[in-house]
N, C-alpha and C. Protein backbone atom coordinates (compact mmCIF):
# COMPACT_ATOMS: atom_id res chain seq x y z
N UNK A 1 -29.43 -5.07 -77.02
CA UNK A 1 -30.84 -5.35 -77.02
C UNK A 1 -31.22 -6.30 -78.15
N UNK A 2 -30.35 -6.20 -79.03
CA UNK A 2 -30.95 -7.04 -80.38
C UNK A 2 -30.27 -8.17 -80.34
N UNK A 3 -29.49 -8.53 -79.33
CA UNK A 3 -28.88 -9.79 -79.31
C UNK A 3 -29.36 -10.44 -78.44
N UNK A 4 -30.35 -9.64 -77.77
CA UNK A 4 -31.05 -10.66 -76.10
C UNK A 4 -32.17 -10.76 -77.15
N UNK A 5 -33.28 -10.16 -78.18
CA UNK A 5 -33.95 -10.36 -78.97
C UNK A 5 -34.06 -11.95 -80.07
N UNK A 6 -32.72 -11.53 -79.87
CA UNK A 6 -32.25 -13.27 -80.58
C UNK A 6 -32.50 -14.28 -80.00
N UNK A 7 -31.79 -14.11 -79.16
CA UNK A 7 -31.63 -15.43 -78.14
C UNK A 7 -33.29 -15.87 -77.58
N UNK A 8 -34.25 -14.59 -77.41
CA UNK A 8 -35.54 -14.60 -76.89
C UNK A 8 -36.14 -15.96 -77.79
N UNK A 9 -36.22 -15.55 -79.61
CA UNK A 9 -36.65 -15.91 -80.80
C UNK A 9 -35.79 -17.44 -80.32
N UNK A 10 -34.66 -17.57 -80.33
CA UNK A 10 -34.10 -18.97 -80.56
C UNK A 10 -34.67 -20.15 -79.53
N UNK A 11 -34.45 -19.33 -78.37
CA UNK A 11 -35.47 -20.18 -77.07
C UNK A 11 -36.93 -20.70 -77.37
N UNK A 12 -37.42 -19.67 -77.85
CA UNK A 12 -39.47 -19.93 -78.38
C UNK A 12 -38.81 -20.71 -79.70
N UNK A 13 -38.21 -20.68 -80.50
CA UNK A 13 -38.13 -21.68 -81.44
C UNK A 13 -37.79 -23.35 -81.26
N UNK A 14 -36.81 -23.68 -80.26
CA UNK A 14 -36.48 -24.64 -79.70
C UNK A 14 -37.73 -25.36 -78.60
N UNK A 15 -38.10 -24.30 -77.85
CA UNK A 15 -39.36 -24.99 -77.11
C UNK A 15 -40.40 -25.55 -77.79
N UNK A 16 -40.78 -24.36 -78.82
CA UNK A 16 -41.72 -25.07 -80.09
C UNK A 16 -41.34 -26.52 -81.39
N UNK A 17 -40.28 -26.48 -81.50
CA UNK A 17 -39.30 -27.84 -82.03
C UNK A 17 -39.69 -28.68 -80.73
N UNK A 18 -39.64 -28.27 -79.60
CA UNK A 18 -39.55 -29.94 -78.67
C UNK A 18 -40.92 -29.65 -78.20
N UNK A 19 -41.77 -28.69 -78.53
CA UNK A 19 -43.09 -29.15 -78.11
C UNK A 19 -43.88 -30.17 -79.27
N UNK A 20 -43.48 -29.80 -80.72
CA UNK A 20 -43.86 -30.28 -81.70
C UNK A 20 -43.16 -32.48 -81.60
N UNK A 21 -41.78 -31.91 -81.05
CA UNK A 21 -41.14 -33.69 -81.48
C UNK A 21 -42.04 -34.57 -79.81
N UNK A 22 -41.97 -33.81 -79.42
CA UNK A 22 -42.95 -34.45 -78.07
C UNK A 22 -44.20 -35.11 -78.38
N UNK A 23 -45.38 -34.10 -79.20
CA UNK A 23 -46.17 -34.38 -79.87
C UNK A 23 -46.32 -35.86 -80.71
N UNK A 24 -45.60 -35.58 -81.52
CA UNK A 24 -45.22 -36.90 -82.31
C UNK A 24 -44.89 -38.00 -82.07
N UNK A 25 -43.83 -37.90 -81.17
CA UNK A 25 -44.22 -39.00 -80.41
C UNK A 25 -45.30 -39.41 -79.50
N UNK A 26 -45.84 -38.88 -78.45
CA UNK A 26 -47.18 -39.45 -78.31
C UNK A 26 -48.19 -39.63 -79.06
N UNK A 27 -47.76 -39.18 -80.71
CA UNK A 27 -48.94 -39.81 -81.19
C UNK A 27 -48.92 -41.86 -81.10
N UNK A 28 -47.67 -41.94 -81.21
CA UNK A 28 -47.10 -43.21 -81.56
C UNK A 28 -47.03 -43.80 -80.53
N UNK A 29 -46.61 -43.39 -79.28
CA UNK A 29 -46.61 -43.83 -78.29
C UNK A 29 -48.09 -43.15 -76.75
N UNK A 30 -49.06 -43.59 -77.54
CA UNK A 30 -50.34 -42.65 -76.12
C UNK A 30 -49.77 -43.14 -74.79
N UNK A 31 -49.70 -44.11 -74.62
CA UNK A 31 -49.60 -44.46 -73.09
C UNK A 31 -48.45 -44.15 -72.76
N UNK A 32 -47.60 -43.75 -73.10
CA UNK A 32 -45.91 -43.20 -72.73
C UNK A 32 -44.81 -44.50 -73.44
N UNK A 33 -43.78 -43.75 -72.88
CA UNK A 33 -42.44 -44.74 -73.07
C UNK A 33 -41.85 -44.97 -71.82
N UNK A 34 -41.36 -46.40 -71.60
CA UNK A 34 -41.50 -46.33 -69.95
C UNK A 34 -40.07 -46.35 -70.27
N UNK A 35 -39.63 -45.65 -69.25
CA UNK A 35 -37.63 -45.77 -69.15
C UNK A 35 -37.54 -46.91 -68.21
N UNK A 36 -36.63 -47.26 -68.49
CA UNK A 36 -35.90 -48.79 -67.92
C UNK A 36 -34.41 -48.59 -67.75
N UNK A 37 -34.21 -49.32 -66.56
CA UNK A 37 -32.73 -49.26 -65.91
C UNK A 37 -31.89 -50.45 -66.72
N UNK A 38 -31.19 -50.07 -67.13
CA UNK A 38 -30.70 -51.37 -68.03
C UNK A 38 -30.47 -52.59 -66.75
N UNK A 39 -30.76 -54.17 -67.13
CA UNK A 39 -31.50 -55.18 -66.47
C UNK A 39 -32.13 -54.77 -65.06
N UNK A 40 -32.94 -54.08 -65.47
CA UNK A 40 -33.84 -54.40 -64.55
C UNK A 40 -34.63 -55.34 -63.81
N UNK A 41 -34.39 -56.24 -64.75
CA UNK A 41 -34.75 -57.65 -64.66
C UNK A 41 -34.31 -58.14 -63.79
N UNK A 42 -33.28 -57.85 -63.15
CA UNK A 42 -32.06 -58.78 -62.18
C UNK A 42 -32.24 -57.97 -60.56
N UNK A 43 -32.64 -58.89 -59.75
CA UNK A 43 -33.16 -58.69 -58.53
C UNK A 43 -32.41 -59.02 -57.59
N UNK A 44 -32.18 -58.66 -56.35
CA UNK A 44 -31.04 -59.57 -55.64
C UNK A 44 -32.09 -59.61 -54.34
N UNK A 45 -32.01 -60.96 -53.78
CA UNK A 45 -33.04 -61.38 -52.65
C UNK A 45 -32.03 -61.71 -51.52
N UNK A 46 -32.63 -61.88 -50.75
CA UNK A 46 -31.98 -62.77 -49.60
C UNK A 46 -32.00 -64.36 -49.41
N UNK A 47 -31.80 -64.53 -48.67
CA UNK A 47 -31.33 -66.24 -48.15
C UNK A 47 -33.07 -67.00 -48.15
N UNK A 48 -34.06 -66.35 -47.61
CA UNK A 48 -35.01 -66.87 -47.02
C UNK A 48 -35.91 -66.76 -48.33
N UNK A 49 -35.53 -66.13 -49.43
CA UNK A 49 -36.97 -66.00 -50.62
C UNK A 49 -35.98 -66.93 -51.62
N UNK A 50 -34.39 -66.42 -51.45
CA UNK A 50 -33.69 -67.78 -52.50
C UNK A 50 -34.01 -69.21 -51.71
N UNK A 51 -34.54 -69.41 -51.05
CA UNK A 51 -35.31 -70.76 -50.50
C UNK A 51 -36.70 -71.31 -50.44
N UNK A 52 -37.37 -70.08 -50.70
CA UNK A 52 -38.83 -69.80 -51.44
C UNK A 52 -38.80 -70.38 -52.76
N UNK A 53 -37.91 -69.88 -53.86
CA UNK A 53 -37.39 -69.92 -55.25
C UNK A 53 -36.91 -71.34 -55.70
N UNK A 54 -35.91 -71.95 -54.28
CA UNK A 54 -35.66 -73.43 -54.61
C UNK A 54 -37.12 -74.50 -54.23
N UNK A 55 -37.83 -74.36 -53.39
CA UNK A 55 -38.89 -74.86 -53.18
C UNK A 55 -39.89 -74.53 -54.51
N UNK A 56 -39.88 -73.55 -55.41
CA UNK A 56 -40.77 -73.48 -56.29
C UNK A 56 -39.78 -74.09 -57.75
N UNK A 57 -38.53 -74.61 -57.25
CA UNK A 57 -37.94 -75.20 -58.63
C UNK A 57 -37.34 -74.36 -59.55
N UNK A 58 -36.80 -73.84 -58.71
CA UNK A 58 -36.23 -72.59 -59.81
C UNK A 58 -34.73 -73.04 -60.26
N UNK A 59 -34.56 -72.67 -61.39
CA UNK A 59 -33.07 -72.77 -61.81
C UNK A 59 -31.61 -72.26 -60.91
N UNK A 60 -30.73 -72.66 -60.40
CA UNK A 60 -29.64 -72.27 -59.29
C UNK A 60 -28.89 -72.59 -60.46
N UNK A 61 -27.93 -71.17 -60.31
CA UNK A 61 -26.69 -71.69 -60.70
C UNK A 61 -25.56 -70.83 -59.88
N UNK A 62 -24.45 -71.36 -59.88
CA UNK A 62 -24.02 -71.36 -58.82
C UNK A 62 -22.65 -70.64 -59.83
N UNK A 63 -22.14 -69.64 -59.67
CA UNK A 63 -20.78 -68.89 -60.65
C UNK A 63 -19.81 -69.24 -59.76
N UNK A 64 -19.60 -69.69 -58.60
CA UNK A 64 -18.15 -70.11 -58.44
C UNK A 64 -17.34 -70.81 -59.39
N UNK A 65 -15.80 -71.15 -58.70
CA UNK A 65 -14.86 -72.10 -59.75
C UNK A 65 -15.49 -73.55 -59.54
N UNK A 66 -15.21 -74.15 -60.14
CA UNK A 66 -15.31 -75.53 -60.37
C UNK A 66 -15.08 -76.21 -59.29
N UNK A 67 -14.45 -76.07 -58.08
CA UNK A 67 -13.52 -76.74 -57.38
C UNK A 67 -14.36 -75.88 -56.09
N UNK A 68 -14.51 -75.01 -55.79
CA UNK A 68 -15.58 -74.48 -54.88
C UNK A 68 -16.91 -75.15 -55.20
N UNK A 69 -17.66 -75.44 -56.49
CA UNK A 69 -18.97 -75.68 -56.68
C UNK A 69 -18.71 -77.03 -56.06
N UNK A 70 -17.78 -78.43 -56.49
CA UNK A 70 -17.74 -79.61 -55.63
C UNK A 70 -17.43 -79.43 -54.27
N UNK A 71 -16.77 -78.60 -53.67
CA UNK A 71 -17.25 -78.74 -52.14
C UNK A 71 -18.29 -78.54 -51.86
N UNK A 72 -19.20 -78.21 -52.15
CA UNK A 72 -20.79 -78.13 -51.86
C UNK A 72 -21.87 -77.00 -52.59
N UNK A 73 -22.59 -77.16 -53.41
CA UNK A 73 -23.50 -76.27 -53.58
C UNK A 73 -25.00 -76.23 -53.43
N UNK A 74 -25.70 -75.52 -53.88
CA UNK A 74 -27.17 -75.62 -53.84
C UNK A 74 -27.81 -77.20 -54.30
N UNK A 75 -28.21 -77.89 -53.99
CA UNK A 75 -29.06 -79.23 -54.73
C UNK A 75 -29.30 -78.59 -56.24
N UNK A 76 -29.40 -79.40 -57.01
CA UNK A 76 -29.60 -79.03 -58.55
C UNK A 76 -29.50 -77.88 -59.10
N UNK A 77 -28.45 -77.27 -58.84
CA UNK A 77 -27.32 -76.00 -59.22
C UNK A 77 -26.42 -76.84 -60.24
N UNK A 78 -26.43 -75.70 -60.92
CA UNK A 78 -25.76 -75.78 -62.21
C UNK A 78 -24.35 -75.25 -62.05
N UNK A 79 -23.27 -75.34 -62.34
CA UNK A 79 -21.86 -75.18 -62.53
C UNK A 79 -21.71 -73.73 -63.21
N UNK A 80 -21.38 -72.59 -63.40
CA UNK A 80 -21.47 -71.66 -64.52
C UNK A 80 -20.40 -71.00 -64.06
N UNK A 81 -19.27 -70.83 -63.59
CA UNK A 81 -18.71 -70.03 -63.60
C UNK A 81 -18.25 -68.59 -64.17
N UNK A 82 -18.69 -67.37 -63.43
CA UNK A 82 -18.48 -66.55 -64.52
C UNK A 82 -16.94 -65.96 -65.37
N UNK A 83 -16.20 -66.37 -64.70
CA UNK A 83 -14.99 -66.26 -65.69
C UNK A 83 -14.84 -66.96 -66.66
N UNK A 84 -15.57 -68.12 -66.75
CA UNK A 84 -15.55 -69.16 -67.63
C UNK A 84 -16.83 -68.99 -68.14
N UNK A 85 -17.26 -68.13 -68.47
CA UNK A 85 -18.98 -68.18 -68.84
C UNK A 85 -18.82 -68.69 -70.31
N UNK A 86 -18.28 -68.31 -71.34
CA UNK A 86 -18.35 -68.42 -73.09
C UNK A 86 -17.92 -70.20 -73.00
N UNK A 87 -17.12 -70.39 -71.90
CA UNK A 87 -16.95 -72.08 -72.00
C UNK A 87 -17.92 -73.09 -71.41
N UNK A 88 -18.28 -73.06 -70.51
CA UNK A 88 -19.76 -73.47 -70.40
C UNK A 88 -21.24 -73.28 -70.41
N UNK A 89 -21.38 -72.16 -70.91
CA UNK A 89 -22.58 -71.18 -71.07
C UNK A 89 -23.46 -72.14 -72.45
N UNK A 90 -22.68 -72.52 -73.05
CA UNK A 90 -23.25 -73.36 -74.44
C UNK A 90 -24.09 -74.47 -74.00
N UNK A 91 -23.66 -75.01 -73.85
CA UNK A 91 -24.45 -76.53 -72.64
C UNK A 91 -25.55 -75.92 -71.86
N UNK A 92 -25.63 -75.08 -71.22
CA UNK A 92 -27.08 -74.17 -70.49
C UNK A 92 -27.68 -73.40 -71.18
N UNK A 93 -27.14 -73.16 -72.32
CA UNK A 93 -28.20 -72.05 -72.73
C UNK A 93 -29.71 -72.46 -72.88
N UNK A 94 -30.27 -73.71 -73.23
CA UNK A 94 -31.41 -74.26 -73.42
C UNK A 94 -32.36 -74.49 -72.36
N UNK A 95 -31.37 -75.11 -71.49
CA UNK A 95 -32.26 -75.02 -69.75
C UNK A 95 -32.40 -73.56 -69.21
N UNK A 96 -31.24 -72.73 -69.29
CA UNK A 96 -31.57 -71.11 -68.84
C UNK A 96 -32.55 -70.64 -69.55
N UNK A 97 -32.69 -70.52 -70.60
CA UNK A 97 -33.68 -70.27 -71.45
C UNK A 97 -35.25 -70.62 -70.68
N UNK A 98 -35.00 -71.76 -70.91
CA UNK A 98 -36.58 -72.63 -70.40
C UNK A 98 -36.76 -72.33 -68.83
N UNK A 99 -35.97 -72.34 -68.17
CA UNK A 99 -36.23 -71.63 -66.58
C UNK A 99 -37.21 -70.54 -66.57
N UNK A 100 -38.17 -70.46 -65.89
CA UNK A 100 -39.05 -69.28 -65.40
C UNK A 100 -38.31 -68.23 -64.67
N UNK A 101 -37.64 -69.11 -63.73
CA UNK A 101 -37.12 -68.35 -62.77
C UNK A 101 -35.08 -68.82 -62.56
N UNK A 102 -34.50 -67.60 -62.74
CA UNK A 102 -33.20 -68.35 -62.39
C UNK A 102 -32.91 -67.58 -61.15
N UNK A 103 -31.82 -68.52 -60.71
CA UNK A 103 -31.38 -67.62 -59.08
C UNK A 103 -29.98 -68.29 -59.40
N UNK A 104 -29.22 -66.68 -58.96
CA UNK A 104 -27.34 -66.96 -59.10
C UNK A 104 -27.02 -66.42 -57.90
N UNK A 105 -26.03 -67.10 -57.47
CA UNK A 105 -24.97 -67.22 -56.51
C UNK A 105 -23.63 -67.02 -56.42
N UNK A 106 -23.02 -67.16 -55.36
CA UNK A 106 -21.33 -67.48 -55.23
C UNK A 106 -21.25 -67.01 -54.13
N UNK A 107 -19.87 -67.13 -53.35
CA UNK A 107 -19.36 -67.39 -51.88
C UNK A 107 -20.26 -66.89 -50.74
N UNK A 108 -20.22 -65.69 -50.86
CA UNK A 108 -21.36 -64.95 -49.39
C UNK A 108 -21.29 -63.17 -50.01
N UNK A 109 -21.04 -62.87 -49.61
CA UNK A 109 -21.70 -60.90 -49.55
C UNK A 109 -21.05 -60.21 -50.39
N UNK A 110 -19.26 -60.54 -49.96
CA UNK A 110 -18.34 -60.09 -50.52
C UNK A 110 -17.99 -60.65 -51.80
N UNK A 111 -18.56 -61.84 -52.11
CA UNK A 111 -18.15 -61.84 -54.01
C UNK A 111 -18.93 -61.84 -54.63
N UNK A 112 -18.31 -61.27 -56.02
CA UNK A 112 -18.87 -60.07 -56.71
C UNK A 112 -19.66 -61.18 -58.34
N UNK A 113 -19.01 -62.33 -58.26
CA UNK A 113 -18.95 -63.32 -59.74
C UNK A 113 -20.48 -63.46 -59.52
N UNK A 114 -21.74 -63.47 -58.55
CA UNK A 114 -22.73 -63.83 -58.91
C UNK A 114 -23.59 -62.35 -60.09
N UNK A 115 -23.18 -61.07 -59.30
CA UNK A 115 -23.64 -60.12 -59.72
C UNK A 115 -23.15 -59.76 -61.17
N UNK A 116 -21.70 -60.37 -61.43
CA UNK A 116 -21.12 -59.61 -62.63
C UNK A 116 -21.78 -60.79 -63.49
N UNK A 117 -22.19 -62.07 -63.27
CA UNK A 117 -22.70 -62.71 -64.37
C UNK A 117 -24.00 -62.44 -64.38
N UNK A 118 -24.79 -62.13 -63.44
CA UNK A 118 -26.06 -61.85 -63.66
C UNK A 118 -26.04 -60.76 -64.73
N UNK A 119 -25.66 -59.50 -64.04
CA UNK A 119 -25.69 -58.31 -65.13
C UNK A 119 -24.83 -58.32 -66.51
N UNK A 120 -23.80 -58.90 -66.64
CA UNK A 120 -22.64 -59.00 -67.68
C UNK A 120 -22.62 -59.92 -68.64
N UNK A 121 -23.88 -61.00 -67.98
CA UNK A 121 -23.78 -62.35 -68.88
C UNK A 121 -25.45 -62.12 -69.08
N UNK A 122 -25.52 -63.16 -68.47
CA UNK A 122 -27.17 -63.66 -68.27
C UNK A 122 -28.03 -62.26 -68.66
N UNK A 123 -28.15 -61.12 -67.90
CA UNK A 123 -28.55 -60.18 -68.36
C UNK A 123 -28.23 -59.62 -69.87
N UNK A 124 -27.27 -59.66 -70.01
CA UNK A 124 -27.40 -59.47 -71.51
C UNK A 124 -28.03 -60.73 -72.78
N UNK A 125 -27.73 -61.38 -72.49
CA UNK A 125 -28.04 -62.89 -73.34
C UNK A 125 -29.48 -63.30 -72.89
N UNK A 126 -30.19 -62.97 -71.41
CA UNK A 126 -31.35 -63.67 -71.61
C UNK A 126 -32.56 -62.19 -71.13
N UNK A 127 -32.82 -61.24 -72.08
CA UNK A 127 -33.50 -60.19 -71.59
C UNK A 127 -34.63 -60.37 -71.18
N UNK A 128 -35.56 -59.48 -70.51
CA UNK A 128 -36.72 -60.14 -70.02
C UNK A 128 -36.41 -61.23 -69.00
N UNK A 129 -35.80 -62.17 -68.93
CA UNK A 129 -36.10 -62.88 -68.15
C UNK A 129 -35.48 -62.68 -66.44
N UNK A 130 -36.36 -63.27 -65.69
CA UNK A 130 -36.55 -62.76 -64.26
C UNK A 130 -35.00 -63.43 -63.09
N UNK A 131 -34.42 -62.80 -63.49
CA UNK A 131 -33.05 -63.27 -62.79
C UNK A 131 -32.52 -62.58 -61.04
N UNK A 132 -32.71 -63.82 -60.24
CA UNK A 132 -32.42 -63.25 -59.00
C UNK A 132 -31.15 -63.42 -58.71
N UNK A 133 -30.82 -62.90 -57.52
CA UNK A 133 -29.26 -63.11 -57.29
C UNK A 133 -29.31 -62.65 -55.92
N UNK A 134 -28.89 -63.94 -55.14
CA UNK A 134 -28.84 -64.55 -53.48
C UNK A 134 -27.77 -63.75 -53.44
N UNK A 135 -28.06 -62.53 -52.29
CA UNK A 135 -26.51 -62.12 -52.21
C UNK A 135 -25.90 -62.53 -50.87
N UNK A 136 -26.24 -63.16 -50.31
CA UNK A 136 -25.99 -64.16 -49.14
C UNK A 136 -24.59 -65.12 -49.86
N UNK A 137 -24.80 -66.05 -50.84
CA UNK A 137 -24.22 -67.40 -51.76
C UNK A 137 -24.10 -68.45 -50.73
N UNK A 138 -23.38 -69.02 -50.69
CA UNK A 138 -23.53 -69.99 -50.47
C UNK A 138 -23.33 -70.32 -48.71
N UNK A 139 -22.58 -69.63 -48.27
CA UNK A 139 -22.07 -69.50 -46.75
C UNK A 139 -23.88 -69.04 -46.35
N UNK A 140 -24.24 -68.16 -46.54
CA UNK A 140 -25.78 -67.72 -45.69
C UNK A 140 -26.44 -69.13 -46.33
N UNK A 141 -26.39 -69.60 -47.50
CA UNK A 141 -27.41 -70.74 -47.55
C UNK A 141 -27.33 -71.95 -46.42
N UNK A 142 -25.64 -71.97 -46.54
CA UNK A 142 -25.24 -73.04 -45.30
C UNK A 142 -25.80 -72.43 -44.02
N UNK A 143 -25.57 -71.53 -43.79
CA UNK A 143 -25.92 -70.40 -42.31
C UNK A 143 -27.12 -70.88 -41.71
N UNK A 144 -28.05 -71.05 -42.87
CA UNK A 144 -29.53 -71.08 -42.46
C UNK A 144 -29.78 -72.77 -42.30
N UNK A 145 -28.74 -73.61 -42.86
CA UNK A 145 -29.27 -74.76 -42.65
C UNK A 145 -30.00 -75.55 -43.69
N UNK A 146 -29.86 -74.99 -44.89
CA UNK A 146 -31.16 -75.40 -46.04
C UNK A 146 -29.62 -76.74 -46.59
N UNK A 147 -30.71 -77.33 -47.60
CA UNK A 147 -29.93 -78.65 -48.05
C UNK A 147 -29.03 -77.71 -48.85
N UNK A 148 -27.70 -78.62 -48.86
CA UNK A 148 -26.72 -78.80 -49.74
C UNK A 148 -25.96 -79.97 -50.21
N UNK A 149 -25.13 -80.45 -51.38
CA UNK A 149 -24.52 -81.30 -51.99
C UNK A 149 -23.83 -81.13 -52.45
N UNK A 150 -22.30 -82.24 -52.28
CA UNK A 150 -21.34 -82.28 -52.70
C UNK A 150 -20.87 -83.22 -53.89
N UNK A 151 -20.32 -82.62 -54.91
CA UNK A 151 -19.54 -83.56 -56.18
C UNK A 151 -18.74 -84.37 -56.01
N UNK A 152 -18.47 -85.92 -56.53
CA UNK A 152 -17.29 -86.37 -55.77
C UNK A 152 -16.78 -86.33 -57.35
């Protein structure tokens, strides 16, 4: 009996500790603390709003290899490969930056380099900012017929 007595006391003590640290913080925080999904920021659209996005001038960059991006990519897509991100990432950081809006890419459904640089790169290095990611890439962009260009 005097050990369920305890445990009674330790419970009302702990509820009262987190009713009190609860307190305190809303003094500091009245309107709450909003929880956030780490990048939340990073959206993935389809073919028909990543063509909305190029019509409003949005930044494309395109994470394939080098040698995929010259067979054809988005019109004024940027090169970024994400395996190679720390080697060309220096040269963009100023235009990514200044972009309102960026939109990333690569092959079609099944590869994964647009998402891991969105979340792994870009998401970490540019917070806040509004990063989409076509999960179509580049095959649904062709699919639909929208412009594309090749590097010679």
């Amino acid at each position: 009996m005097k050990m369920i007595r305890t445990i009674m006391i330790d419970l009302v003590a702990m509820a009262l500790i987190a009713f009190g640290a609860g307190s305190v913080f809303n003094a500091f925080y009245p309107s709450g603390y909003k929880l956030r999904a780490p990048n939340d920021n990073i959206i993935a659209i389809n073919t028909q709003l990543a063509k909305v996005k190029f019509d409003e001038n949005a930044f494309f960059i395109d994470a394939r290899s080098p040698a995929e991006y010259v067979s054809g990519h988005v019109p004024r897509a940027v090169n970024l490969p994400e395996d190679r991100y720390l080697e060309f990432a220096e040269a963009l950081y100023d235009r990514i930056d200044a972009a309102p809006v960026v939109v990333v890419y690569c092959s079609d459904e099944k590869c994964d380099k647009s998402h891991k640089l969105a979340h792994n790169r870009l998401g970490v290095s540019f917070k806040g900012k509004r990063i989409y990611i076509m999960t179509a890439g580049m095959t649904g962009w062709n699919a639909k017929g929208y412009p594309s260009e090749r590097k010679q």
